[in-house]
Each structure stands twice: as C-alpha cells, then as structure tokens.
PDB file of N, CA and C in Angstrom:
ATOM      1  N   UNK A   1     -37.158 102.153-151.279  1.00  0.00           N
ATOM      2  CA  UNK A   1     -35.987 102.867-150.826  1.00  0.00           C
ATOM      3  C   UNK A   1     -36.231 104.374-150.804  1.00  0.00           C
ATOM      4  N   UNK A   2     -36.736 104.849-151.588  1.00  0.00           N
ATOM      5  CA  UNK A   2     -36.751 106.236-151.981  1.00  0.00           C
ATOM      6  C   UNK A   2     -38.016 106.507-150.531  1.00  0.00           C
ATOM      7  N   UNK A   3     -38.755 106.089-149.811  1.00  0.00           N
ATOM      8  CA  UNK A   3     -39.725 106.323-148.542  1.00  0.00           C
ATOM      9  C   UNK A   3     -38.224 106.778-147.698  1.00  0.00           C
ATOM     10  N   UNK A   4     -37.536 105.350-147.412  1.00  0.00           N
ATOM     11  CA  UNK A   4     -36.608 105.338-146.437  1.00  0.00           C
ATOM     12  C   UNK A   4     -35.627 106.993-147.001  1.00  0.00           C
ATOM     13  N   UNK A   5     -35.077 107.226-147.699  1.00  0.00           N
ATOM     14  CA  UNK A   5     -34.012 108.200-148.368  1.00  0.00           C
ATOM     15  C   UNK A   5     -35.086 109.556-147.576  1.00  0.00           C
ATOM     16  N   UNK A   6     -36.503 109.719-148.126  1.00  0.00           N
ATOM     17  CA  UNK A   6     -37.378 110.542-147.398  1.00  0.00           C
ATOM     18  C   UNK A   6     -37.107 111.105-146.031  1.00  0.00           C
ATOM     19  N   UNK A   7     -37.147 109.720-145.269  1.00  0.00           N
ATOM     20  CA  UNK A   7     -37.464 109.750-144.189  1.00  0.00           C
ATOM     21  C   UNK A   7     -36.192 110.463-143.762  1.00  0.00           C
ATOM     22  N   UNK A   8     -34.675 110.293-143.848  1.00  0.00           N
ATOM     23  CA  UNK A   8     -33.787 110.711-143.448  1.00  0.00           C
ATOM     24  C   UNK A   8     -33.807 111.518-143.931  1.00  0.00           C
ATOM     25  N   UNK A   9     -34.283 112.758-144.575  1.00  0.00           N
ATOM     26  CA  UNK A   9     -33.693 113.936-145.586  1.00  0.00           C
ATOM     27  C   UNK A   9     -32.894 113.818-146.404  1.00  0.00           C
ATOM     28  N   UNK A  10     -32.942 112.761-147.239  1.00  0.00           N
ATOM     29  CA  UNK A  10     -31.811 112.936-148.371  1.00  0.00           C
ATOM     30  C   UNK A  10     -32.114 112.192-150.018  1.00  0.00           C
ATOM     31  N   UNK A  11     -31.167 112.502-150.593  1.00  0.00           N
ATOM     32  CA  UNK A  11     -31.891 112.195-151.891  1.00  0.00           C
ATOM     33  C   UNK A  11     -32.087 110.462-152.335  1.00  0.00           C
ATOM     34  N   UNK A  12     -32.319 109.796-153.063  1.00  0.00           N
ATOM     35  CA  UNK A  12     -32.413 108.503-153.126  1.00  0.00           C
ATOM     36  C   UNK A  12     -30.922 108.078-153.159  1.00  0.00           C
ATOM     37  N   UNK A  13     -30.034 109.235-154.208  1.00  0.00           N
ATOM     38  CA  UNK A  13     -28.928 108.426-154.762  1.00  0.00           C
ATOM     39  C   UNK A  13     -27.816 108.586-153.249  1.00  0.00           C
ATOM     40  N   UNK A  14     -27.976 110.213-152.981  1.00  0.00           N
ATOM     41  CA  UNK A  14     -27.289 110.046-151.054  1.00  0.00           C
ATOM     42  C   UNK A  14     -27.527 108.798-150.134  1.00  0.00           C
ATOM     43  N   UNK A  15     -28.945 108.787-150.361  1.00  0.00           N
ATOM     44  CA  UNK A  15     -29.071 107.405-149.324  1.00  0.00           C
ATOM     45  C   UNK A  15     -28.356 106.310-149.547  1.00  0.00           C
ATOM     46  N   UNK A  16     -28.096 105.696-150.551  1.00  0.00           N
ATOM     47  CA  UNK A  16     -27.762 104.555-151.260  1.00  0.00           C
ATOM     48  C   UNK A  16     -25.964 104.615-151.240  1.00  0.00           C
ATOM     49  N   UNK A  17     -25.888 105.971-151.086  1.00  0.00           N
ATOM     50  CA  UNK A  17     -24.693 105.653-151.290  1.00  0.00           C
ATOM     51  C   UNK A  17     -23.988 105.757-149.366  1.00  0.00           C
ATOM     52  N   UNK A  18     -24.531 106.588-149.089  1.00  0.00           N
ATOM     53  CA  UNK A  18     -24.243 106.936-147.451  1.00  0.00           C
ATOM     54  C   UNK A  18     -24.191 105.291-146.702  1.00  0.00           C
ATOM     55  N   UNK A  19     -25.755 104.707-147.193  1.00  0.00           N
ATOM     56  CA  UNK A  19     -25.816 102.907-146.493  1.00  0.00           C
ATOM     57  C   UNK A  19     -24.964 102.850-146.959  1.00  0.00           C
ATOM     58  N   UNK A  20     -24.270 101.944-147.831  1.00  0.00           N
ATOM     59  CA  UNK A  20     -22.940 101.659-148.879  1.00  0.00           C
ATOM     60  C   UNK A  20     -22.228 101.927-147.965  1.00  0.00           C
ATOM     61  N   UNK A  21     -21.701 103.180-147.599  1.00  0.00           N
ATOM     62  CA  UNK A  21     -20.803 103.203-147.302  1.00  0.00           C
ATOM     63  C   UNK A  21     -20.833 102.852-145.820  1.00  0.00           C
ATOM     64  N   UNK A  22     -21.734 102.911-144.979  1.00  0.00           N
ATOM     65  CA  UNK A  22     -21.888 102.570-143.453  1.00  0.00           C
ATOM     66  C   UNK A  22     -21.785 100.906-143.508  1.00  0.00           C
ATOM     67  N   UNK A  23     -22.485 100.561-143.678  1.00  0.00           N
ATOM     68  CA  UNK A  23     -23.302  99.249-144.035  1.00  0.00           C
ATOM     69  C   UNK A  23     -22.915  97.861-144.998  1.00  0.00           C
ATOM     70  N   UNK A  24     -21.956  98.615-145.962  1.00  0.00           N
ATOM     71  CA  UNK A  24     -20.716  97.873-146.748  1.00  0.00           C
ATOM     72  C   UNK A  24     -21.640  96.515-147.334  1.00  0.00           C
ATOM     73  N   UNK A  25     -22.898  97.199-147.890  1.00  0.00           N
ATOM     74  CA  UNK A  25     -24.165  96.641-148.604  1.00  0.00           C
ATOM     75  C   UNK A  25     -24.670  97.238-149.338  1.00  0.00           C
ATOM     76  N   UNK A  26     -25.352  97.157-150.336  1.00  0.00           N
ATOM     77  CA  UNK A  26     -26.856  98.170-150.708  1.00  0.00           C
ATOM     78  C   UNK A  26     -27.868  97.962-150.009  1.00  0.00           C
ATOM     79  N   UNK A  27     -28.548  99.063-149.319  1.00  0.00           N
ATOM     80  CA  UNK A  27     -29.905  98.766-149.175  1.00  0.00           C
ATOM     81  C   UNK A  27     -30.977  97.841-149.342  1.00  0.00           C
ATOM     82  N   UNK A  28     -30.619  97.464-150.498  1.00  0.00           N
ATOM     83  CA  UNK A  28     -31.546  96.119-151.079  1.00  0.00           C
ATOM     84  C   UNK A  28     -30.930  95.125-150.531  1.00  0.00           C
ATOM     85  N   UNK A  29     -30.266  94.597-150.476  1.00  0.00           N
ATOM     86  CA  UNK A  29     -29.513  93.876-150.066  1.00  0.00           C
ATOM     87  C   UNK A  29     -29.639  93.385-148.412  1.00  0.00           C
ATOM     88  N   UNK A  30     -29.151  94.694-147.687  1.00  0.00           N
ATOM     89  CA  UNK A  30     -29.706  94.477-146.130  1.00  0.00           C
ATOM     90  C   UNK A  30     -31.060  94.095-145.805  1.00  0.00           C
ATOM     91  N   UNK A  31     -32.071  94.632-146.507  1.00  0.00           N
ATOM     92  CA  UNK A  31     -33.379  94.703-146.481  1.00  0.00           C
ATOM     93  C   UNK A  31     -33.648  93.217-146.591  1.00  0.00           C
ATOM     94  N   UNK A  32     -33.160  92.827-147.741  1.00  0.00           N
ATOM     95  CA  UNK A  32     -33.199  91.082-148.408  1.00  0.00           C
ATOM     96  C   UNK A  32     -33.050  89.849-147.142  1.00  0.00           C
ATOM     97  N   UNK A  33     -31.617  90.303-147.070  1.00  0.00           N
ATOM     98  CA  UNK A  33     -30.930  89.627-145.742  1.00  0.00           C
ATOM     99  C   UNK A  33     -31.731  89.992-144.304  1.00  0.00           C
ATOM    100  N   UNK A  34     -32.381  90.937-144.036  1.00  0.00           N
ATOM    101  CA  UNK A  34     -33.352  91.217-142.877  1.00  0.00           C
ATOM    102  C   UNK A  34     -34.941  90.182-142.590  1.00  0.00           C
ATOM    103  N   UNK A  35     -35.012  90.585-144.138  1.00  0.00           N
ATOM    104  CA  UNK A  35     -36.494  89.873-144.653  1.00  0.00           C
ATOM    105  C   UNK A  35     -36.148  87.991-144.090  1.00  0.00           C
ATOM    106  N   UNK A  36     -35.140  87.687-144.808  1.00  0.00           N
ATOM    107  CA  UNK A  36     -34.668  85.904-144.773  1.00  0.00           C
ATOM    108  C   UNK A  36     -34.606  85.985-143.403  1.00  0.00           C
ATOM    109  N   UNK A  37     -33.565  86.332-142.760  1.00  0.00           N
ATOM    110  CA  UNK A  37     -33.924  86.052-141.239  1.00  0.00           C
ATOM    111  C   UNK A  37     -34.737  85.823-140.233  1.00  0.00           C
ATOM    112  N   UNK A  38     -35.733  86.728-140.640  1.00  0.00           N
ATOM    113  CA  UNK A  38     -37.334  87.091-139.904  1.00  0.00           C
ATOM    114  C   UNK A  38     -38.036  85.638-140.338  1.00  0.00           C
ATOM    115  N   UNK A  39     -37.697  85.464-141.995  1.00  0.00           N
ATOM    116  CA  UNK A  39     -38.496  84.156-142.217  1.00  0.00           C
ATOM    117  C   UNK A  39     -37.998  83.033-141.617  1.00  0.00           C
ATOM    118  N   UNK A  40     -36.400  82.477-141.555  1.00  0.00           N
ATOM    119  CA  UNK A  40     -35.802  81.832-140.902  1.00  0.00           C
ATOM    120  C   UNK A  40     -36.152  81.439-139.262  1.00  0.00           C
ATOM    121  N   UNK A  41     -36.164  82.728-139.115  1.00  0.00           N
ATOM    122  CA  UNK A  41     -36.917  82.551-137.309  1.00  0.00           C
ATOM    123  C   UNK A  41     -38.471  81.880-136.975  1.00  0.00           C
ATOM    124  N   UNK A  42     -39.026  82.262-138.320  1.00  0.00           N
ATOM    125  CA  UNK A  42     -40.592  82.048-137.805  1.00  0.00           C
ATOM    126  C   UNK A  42     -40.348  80.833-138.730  1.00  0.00           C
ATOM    127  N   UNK A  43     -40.246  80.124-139.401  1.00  0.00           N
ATOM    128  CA  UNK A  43     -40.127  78.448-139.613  1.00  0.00           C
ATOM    129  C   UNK A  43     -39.348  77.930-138.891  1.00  0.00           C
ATOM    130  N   UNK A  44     -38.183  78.396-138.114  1.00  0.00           N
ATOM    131  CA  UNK A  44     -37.574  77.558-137.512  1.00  0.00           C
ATOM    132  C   UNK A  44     -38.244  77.296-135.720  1.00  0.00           C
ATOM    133  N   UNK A  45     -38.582  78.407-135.407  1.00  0.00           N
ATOM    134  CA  UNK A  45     -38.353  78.880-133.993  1.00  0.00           C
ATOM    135  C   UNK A  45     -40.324  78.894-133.849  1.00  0.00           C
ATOM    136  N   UNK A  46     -41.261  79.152-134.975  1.00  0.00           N
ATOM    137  CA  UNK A  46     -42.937  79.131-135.058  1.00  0.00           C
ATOM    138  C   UNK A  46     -43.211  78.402-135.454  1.00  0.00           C
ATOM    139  N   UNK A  47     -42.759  77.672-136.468  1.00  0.00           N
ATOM    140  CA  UNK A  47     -43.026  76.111-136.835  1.00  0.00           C
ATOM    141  C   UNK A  47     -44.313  76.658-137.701  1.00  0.00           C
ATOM    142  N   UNK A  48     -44.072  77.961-138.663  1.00  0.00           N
ATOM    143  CA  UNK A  48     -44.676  78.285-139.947  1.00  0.00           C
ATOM    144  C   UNK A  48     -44.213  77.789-140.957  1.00  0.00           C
ATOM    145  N   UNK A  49     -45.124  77.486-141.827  1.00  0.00           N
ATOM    146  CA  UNK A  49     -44.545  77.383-142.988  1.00  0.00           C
ATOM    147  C   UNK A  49     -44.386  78.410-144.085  1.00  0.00           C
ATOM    148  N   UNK A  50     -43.373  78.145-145.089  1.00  0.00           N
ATOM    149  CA  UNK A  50     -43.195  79.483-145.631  1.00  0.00           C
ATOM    150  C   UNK A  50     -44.812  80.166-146.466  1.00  0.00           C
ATOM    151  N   UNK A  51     -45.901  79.208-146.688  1.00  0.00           N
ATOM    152  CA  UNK A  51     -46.975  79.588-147.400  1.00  0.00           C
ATOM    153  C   UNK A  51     -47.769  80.398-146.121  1.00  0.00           C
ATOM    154  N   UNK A  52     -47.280  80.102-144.868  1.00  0.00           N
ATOM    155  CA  UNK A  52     -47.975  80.963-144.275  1.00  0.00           C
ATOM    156  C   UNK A  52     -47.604  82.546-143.580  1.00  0.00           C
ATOM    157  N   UNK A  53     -46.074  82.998-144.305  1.00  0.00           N
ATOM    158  CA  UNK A  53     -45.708  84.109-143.454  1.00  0.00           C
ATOM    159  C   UNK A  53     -44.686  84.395-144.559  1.00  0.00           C
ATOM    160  N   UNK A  54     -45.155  84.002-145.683  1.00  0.00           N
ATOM    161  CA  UNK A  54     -44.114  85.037-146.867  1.00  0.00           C
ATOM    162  C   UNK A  54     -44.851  86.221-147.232  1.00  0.00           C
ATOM    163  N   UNK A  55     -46.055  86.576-146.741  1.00  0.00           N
ATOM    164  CA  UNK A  55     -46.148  87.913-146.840  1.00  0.00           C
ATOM    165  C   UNK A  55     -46.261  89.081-145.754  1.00  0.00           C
ATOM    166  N   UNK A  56     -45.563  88.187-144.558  1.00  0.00           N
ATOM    167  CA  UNK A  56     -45.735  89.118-143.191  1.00  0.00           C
ATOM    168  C   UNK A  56     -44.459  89.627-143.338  1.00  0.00           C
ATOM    169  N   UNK A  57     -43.631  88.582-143.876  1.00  0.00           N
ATOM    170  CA  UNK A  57     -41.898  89.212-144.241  1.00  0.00           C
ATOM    171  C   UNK A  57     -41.402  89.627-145.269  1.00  0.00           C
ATOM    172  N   UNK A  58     -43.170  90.220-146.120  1.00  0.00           N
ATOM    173  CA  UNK A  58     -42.249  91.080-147.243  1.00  0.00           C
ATOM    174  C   UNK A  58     -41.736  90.327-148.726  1.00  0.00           C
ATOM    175  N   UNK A  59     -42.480  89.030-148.923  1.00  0.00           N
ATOM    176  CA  UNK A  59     -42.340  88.597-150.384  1.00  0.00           C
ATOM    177  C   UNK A  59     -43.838  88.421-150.644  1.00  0.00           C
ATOM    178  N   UNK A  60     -43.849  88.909-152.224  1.00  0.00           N
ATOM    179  CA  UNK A  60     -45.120  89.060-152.448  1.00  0.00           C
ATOM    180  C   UNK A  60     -45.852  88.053-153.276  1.00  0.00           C
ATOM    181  N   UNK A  61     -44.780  86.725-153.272  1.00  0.00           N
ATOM    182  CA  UNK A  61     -45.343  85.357-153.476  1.00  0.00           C
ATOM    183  C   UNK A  61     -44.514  84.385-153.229  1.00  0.00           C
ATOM    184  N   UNK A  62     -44.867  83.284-153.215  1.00  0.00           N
ATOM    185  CA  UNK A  62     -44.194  82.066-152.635  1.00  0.00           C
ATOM    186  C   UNK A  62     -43.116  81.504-153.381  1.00  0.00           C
ATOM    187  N   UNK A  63     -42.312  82.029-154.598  1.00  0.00           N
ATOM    188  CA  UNK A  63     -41.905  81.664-155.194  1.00  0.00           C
ATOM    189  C   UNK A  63     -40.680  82.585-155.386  1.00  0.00           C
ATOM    190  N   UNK A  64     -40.928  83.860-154.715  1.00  0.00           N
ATOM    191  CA  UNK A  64     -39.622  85.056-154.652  1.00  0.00           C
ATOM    192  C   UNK A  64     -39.223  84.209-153.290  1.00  0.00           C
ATOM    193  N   UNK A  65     -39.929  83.541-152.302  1.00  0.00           N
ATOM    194  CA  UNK A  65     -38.852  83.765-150.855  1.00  0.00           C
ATOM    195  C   UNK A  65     -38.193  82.128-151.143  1.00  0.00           C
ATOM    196  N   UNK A  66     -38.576  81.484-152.208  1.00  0.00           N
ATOM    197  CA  UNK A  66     -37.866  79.862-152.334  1.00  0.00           C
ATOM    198  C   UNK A  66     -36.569  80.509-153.343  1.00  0.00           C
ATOM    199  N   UNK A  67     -37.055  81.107-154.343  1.00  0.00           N
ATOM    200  CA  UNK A  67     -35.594  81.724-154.859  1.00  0.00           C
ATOM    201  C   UNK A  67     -34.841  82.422-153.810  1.00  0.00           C
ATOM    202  N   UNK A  68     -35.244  83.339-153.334  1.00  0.00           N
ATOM    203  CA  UNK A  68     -34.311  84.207-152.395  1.00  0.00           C
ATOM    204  C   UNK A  68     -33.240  83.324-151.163  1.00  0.00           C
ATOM    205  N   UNK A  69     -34.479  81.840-150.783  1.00  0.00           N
ATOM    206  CA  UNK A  69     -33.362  81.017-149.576  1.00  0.00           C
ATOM    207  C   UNK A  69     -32.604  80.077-150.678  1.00  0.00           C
ATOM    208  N   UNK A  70     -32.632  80.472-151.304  1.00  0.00           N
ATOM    209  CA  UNK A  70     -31.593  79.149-152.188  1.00  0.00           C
ATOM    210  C   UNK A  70     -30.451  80.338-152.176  1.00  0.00           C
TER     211      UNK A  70
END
C-alpha cells in the first residue's frame, strides 16, 4: 500500500483513508477482491488450476488463495 499512497502523493494513512472513503473499502480489501476475481476468471474461463496461477494473481502460496475463496 504504502508504493500505491507514493505513487499518488500522499501519505499512507491519507491514502487509506481517501480509498475508504471513495471506494467504501480498505485498500486491502479491494486489492483482495481484485486478486479472487482474476483467479476466478482464469479457472473458470482458462481451465487453470489454482496450483498453476496463484502466483500470477498475487498469493504467495496455495493455501492463502483456498483460505481467501472460502
């Protein structure tokens, strides 16, 4: 988060709170929900399995993206 807060000019805790308030999420949160989708699409729509594209979407083992779709 604090790259992204960068990137816009602002401080970590501005950023967080500015999304919040646009976005009616945290950051983490959207990011989370962005990540599942992307995976959702490519098992549903690529006919991947999750051992083969949980780290193109951002989980850094096979066992954060089975917790995360439950």
């Amino acid at each position: 988060m604090s790259s992204f807060a960068k990137l816009v000019g602002r401080s970590l805790s501005t950023f967080k709170r500015d999304f919040t308030r646009l976005f009616e999420t945290t950051p983490e949160k959207w990011l989370q929900q962005k990540r599942l989708e992307q995976a959702h699409y490519l098992v549903a729509r690529k006919n991947l399995r999750p051992s083969e594209m949980h780290l193109e979407v951002g989980f850094e083992n096979l066992s954060l993206i089975s917790f995360a779709f439950r």
